[in-house]
PDB file of N, CA and C in Angstrom:
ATOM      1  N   UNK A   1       8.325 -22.515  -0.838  1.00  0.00           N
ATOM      2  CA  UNK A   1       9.084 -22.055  -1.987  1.00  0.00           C
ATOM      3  C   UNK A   1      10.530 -21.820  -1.550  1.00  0.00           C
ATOM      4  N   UNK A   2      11.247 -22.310  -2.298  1.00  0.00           N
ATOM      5  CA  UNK A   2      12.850 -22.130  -1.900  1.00  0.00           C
ATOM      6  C   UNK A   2      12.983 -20.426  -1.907  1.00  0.00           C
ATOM      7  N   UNK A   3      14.500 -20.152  -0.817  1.00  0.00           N
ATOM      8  CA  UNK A   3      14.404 -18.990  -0.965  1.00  0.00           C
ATOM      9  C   UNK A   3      15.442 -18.114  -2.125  1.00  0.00           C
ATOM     10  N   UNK A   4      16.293 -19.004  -2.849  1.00  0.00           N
ATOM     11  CA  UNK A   4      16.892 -18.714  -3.913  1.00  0.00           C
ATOM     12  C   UNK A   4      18.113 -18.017  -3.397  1.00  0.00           C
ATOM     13  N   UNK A   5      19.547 -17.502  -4.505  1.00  0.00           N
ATOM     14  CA  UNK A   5      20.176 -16.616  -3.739  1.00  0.00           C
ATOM     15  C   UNK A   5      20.318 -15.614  -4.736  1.00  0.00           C
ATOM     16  N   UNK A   6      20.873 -14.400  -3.731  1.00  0.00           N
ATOM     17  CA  UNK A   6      21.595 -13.429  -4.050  1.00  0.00           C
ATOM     18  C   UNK A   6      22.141 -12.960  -5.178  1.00  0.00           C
ATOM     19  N   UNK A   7      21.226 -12.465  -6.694  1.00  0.00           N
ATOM     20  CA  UNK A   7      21.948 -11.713  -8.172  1.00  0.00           C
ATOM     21  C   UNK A   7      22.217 -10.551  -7.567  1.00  0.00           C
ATOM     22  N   UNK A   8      23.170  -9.969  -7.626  1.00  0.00           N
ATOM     23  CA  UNK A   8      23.862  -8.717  -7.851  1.00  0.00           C
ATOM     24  C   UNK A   8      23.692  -8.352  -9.159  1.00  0.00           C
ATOM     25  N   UNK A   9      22.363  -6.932  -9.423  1.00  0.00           N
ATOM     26  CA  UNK A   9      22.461  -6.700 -10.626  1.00  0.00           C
ATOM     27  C   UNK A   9      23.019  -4.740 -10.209  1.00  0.00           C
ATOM     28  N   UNK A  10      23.043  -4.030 -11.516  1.00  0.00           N
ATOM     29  CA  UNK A  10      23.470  -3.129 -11.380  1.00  0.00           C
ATOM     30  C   UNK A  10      21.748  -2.313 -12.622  1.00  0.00           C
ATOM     31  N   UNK A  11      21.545  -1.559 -12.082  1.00  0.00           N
ATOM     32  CA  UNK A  11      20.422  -0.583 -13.075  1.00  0.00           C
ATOM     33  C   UNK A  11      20.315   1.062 -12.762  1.00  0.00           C
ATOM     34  N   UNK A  12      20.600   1.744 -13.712  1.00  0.00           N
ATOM     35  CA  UNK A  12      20.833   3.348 -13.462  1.00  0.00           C
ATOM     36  C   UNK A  12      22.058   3.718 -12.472  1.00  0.00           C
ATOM     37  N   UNK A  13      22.980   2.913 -12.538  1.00  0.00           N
ATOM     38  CA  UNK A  13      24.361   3.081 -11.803  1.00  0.00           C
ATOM     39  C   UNK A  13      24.079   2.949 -10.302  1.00  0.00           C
ATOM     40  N   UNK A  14      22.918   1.712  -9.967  1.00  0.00           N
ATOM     41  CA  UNK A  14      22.724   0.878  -8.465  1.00  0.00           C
ATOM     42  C   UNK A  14      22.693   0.254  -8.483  1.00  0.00           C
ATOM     43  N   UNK A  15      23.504  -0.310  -7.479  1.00  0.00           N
ATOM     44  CA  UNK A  15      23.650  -2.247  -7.488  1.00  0.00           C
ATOM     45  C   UNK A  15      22.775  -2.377  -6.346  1.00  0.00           C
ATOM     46  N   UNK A  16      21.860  -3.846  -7.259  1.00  0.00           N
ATOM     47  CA  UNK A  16      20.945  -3.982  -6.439  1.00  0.00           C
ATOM     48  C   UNK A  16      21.031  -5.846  -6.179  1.00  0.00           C
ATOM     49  N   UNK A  17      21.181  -6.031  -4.944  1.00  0.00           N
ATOM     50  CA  UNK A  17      20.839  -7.651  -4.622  1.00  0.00           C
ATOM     51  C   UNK A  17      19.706  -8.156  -4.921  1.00  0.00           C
ATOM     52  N   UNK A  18      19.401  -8.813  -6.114  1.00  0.00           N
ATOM     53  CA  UNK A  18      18.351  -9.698  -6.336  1.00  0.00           C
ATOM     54  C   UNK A  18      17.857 -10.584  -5.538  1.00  0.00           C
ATOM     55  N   UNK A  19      17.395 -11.266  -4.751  1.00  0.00           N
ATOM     56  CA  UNK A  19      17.076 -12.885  -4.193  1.00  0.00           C
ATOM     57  C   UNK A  19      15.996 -13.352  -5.148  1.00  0.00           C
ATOM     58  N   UNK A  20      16.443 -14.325  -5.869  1.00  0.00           N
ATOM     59  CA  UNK A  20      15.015 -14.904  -6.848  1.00  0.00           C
ATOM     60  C   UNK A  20      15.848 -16.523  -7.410  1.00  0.00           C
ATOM     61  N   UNK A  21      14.772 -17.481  -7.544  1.00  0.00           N
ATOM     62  CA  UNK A  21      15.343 -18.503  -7.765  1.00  0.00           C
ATOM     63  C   UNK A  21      15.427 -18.810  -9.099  1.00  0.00           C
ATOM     64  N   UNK A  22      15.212 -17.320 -10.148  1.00  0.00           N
ATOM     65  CA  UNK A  22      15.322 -17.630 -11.453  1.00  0.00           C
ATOM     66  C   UNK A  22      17.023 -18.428 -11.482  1.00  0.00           C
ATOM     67  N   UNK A  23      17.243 -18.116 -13.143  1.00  0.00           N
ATOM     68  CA  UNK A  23      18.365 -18.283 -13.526  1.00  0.00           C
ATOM     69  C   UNK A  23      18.773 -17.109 -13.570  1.00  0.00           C
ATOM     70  N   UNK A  24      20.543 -17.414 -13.050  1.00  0.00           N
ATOM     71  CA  UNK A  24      20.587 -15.918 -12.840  1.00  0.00           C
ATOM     72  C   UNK A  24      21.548 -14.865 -14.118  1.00  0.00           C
ATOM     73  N   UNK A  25      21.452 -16.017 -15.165  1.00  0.00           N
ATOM     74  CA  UNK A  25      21.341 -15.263 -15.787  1.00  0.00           C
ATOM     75  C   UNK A  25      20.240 -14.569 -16.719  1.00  0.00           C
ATOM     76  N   UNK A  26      19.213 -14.954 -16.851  1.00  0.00           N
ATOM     77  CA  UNK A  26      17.959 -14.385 -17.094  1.00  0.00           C
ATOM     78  C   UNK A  26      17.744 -13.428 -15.905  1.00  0.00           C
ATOM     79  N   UNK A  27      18.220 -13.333 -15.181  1.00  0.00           N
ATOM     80  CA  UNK A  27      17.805 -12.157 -13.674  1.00  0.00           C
ATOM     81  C   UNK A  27      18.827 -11.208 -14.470  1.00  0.00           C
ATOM     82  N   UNK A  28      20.375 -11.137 -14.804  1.00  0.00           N
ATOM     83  CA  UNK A  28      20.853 -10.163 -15.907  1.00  0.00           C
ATOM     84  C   UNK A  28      20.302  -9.546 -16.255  1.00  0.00           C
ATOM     85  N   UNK A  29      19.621 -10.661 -18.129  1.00  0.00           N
ATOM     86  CA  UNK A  29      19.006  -9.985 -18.933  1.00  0.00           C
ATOM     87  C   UNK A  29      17.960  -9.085 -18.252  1.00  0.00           C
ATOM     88  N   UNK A  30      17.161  -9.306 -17.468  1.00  0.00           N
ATOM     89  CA  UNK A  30      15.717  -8.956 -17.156  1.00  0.00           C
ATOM     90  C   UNK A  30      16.395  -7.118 -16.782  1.00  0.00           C
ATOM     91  N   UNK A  31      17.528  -7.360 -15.644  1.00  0.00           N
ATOM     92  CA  UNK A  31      18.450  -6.003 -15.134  1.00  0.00           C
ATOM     93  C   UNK A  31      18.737  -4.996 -16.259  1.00  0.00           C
ATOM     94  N   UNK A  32      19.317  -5.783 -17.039  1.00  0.00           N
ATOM     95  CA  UNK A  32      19.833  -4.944 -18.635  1.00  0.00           C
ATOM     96  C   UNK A  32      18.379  -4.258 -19.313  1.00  0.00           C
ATOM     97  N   UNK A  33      18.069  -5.388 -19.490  1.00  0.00           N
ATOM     98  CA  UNK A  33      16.243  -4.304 -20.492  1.00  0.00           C
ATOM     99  C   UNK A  33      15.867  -3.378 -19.231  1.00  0.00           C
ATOM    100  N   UNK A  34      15.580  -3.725 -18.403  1.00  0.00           N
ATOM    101  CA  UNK A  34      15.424  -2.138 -16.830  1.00  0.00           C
ATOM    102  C   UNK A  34      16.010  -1.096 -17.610  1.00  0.00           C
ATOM    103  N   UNK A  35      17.721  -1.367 -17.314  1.00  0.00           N
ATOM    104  CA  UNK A  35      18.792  -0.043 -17.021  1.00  0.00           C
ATOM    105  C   UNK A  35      18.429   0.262 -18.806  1.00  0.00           C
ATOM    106  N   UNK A  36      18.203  -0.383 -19.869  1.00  0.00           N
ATOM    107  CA  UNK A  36      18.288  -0.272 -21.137  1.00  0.00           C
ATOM    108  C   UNK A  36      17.146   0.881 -21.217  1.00  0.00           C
ATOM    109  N   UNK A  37      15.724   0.618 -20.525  1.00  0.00           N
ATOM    110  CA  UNK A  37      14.718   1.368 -20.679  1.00  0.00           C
ATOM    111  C   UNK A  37      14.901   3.005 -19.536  1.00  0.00           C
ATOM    112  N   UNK A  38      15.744   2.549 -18.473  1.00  0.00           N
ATOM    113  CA  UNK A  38      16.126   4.022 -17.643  1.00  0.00           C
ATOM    114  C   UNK A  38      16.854   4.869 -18.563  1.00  0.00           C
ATOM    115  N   UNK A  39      17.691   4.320 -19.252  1.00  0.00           N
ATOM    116  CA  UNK A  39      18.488   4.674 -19.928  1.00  0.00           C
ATOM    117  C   UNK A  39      17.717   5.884 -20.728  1.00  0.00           C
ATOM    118  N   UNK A  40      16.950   5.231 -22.015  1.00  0.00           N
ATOM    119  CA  UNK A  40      16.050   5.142 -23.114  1.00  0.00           C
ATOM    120  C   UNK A  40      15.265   6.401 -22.287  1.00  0.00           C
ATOM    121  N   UNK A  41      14.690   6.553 -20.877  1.00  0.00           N
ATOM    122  CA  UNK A  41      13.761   7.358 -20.165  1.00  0.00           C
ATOM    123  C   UNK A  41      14.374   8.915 -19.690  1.00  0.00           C
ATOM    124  N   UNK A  42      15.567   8.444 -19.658  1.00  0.00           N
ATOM    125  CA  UNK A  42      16.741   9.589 -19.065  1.00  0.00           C
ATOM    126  C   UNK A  42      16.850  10.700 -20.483  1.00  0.00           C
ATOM    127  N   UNK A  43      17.422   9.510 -21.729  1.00  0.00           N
ATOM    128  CA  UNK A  43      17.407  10.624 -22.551  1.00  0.00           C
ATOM    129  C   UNK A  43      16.395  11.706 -23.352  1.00  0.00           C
ATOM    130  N   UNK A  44      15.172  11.010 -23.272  1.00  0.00           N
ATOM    131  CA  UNK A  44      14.361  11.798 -23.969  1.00  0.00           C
ATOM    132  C   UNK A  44      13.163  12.831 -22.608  1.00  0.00           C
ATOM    133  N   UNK A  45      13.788  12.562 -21.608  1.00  0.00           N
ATOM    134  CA  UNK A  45      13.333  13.578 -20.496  1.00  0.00           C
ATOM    135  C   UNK A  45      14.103  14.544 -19.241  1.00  0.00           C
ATOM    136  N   UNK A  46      14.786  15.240 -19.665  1.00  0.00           N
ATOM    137  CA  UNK A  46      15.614  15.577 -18.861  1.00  0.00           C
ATOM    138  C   UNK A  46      15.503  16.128 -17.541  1.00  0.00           C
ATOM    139  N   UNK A  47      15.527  14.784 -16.620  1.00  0.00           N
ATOM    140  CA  UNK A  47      15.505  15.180 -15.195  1.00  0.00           C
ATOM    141  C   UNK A  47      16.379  14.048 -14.734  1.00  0.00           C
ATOM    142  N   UNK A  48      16.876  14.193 -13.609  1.00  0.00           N
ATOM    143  CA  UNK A  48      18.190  13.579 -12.860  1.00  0.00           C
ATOM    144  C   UNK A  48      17.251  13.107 -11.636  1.00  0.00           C
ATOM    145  N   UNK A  49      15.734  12.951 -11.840  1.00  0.00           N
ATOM    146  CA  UNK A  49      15.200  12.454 -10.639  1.00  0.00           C
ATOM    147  C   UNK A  49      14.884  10.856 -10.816  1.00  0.00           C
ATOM    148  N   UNK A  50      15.839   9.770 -10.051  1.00  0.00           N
ATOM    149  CA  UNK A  50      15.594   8.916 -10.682  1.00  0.00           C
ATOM    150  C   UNK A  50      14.684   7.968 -10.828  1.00  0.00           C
ATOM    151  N   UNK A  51      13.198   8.109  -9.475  1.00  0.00           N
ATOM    152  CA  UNK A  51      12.290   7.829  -9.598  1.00  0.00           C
ATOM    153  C   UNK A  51      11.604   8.073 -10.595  1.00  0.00           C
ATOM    154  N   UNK A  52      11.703   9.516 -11.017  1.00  0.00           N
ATOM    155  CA  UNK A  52      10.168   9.820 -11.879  1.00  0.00           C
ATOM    156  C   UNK A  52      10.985   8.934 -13.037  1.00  0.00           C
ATOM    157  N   UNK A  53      12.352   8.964 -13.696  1.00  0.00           N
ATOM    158  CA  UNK A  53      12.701   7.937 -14.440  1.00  0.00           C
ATOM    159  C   UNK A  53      11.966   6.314 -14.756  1.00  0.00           C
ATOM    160  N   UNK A  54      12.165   5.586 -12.982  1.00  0.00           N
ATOM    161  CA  UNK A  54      11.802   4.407 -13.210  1.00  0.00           C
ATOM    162  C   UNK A  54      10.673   4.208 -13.520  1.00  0.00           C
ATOM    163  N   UNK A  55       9.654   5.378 -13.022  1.00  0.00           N
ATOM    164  CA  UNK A  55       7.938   5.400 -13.497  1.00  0.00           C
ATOM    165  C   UNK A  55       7.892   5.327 -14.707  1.00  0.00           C
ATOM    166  N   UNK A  56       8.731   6.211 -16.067  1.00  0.00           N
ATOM    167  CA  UNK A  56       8.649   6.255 -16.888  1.00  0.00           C
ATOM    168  C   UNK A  56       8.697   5.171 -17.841  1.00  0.00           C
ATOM    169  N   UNK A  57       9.922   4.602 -16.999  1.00  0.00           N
ATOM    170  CA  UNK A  57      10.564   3.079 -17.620  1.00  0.00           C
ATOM    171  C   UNK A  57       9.352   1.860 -17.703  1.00  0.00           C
ATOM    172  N   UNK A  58       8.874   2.116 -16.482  1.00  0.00           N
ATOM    173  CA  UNK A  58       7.992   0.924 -16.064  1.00  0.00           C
ATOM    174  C   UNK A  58       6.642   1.510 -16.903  1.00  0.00           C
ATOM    175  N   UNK A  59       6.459   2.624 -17.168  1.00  0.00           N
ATOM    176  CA  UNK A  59       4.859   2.813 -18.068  1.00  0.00           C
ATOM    177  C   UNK A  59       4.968   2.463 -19.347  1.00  0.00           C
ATOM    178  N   UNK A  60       6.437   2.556 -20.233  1.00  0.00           N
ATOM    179  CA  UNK A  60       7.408   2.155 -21.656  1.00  0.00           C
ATOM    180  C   UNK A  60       6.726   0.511 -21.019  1.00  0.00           C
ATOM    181  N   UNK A  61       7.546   0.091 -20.279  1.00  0.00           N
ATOM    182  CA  UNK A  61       7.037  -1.492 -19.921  1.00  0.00           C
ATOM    183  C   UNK A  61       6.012  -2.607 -20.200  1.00  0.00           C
ATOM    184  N   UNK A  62       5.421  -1.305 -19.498  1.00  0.00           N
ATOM    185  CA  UNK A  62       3.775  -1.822 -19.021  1.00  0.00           C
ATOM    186  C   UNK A  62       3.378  -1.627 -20.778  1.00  0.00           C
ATOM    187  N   UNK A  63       3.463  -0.314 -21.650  1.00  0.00           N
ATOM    188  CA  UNK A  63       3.283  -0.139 -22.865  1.00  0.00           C
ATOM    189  C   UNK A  63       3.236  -1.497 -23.640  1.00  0.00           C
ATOM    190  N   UNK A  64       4.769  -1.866 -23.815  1.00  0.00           N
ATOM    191  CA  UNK A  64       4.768  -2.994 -24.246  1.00  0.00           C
ATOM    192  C   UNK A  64       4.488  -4.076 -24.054  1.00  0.00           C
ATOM    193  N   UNK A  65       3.973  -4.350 -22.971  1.00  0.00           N
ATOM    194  CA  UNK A  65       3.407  -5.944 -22.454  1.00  0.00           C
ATOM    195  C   UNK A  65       1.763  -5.758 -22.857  1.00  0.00           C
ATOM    196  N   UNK A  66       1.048  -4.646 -22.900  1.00  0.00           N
ATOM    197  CA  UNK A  66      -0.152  -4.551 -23.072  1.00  0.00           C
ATOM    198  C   UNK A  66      -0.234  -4.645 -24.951  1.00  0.00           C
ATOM    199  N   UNK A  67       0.681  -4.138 -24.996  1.00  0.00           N
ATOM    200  CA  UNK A  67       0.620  -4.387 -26.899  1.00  0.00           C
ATOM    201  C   UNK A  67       0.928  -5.986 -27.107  1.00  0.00           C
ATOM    202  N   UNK A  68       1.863  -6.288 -26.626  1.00  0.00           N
ATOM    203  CA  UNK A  68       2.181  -7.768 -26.753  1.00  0.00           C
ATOM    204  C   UNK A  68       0.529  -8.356 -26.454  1.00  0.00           C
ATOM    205  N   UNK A  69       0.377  -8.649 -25.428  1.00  0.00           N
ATOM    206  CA  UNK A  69      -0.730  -9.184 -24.678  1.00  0.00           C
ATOM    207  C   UNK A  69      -2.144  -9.009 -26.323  1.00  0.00           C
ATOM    208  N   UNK A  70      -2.055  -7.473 -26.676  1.00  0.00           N
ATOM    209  CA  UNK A  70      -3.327  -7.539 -27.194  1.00  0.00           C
ATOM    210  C   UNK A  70      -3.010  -8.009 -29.001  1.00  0.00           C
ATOM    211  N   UNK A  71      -1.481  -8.248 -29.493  1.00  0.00           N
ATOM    212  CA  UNK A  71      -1.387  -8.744 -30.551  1.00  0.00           C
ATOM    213  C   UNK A  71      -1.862 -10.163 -30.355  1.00  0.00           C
ATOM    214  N   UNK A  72      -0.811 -10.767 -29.429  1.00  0.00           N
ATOM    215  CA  UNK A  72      -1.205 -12.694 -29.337  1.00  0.00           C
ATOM    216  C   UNK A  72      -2.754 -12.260 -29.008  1.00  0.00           C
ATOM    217  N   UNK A  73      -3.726 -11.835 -28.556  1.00  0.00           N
ATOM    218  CA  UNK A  73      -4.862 -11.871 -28.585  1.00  0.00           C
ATOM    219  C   UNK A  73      -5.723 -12.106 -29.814  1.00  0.00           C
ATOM    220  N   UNK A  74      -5.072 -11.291 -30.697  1.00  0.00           N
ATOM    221  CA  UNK A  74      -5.509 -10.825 -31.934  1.00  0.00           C
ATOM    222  C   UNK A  74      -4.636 -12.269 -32.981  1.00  0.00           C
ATOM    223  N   UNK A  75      -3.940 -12.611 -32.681  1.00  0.00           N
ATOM    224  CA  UNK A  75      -3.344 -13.610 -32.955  1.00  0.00           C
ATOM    225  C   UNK A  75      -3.897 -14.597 -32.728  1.00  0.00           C
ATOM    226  N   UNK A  76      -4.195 -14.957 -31.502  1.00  0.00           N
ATOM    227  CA  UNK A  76      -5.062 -16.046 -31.300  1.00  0.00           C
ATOM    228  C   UNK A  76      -6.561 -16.383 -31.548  1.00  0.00           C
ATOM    229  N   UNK A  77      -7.211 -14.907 -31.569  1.00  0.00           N
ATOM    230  CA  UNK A  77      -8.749 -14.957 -32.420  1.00  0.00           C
ATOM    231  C   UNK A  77      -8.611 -15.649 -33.881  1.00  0.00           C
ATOM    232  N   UNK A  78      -7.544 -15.210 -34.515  1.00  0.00           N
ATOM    233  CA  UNK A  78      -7.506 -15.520 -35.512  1.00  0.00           C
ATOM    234  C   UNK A  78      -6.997 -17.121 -36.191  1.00  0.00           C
ATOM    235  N   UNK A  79      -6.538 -17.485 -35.428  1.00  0.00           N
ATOM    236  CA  UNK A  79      -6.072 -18.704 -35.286  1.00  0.00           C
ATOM    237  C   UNK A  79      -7.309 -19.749 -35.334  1.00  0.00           C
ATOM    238  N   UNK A  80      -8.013 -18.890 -34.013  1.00  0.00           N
ATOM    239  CA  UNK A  80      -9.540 -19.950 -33.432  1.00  0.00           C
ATOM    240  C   UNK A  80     -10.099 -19.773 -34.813  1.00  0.00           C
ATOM    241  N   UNK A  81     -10.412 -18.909 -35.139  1.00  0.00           N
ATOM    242  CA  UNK A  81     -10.904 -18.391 -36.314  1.00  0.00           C
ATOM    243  C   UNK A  81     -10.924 -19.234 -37.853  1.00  0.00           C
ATOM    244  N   UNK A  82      -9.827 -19.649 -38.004  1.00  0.00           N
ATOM    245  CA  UNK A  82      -9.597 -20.730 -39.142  1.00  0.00           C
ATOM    246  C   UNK A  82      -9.360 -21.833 -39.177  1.00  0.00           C
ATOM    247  N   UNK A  83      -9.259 -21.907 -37.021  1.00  0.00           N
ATOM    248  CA  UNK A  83      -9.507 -23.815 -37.041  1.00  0.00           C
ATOM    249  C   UNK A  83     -10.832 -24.003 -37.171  1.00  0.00           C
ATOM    250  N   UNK A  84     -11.431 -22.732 -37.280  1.00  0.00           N
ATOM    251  CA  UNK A  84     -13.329 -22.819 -37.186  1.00  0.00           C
ATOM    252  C   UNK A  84     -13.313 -23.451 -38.895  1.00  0.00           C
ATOM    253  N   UNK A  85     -12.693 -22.936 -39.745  1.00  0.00           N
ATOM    254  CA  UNK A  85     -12.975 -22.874 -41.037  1.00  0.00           C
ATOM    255  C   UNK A  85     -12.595 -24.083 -41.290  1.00  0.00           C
ATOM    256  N   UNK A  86     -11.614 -24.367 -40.543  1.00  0.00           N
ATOM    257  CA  UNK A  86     -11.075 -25.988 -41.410  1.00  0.00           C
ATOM    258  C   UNK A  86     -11.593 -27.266 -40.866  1.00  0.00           C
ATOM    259  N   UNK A  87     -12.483 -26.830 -39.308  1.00  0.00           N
ATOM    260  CA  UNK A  87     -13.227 -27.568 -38.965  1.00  0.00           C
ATOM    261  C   UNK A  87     -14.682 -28.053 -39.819  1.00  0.00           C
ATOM    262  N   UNK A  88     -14.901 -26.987 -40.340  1.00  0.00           N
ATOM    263  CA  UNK A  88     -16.716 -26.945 -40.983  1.00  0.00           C
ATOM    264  C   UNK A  88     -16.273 -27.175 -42.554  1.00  0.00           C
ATOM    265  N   UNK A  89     -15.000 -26.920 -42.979  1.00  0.00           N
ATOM    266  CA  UNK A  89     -14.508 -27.577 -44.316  1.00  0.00           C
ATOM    267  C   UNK A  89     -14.721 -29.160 -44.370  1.00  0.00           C
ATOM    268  N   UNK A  90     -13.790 -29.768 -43.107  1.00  0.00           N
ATOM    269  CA  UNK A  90     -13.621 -31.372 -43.075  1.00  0.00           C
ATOM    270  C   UNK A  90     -15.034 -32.043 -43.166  1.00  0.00           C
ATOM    271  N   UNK A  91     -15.651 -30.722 -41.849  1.00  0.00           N
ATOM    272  CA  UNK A  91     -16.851 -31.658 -41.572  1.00  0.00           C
ATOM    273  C   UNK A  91     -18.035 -31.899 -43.060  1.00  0.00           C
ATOM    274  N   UNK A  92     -17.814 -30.756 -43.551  1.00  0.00           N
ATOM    275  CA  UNK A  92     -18.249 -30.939 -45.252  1.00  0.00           C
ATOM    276  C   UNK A  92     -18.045 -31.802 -46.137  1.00  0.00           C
ATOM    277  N   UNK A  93     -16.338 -32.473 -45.963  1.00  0.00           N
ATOM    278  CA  UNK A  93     -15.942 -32.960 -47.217  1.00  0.00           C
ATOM    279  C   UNK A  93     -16.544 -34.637 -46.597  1.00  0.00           C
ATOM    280  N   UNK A  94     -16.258 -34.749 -44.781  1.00  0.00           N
ATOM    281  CA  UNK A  94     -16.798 -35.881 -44.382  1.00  0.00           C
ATOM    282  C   UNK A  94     -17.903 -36.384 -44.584  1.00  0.00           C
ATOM    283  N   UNK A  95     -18.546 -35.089 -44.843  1.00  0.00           N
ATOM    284  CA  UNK A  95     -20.002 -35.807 -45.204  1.00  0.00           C
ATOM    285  C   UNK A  95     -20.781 -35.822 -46.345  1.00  0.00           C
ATOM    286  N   UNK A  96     -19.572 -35.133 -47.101  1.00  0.00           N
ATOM    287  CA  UNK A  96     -20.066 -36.145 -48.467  1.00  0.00           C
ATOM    288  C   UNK A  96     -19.647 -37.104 -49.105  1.00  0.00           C
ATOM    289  N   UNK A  97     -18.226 -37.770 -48.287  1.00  0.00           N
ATOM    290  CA  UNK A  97     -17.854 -38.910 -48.073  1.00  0.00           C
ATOM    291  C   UNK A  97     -18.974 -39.785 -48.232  1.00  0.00           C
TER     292      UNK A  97
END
């Protein structure tokens, strides 16, 4: 795997050297939603510790990827769900073809 270079991002007022062979500007964005959610973690808990922050940030995170994850789930049952219907429709109309 290539070893990519060096994003300089900045999150909770630390600049941090990335190495990743994304694009680096998607390595940005990815920095910005972080510092956006430290941010978001800082104000509604007031402590200046900036770990227990990033825990916070990253459980907001994790929050949302598990909701994501279980909508397209629910999204996709449903999907299977009415190719079922339009499967056993055709196969109906085919056979009274």
């Amino acid at each position: 795997m290539p070893e990519g270079r060096v994003i300089p991002v900045e999150i909770a007022g630390q600049r941090y050297p990335i190495r990743s062979t994304l694009d680096q500007e998607y390595v940005a964005r990815l920095a910005r939603y972080v510092d956006e959610k430290m941010r978001a973690a800082a104000d509604s808990t007031p402590t200046g510790d900036t770990l227990r922050l990033a825990v916070l940030a990253a459980l907001n995170i994790a929050d949302e990827l598990f909701r994501c994850r279980d909508a397209n789930r629910d999204c996709n049952g449903e999907i299977a769900q009415r190719a079922g219907e339009i499967e056993r429709l055709l196969d109906r109309v085919l056979m009274a073809s």
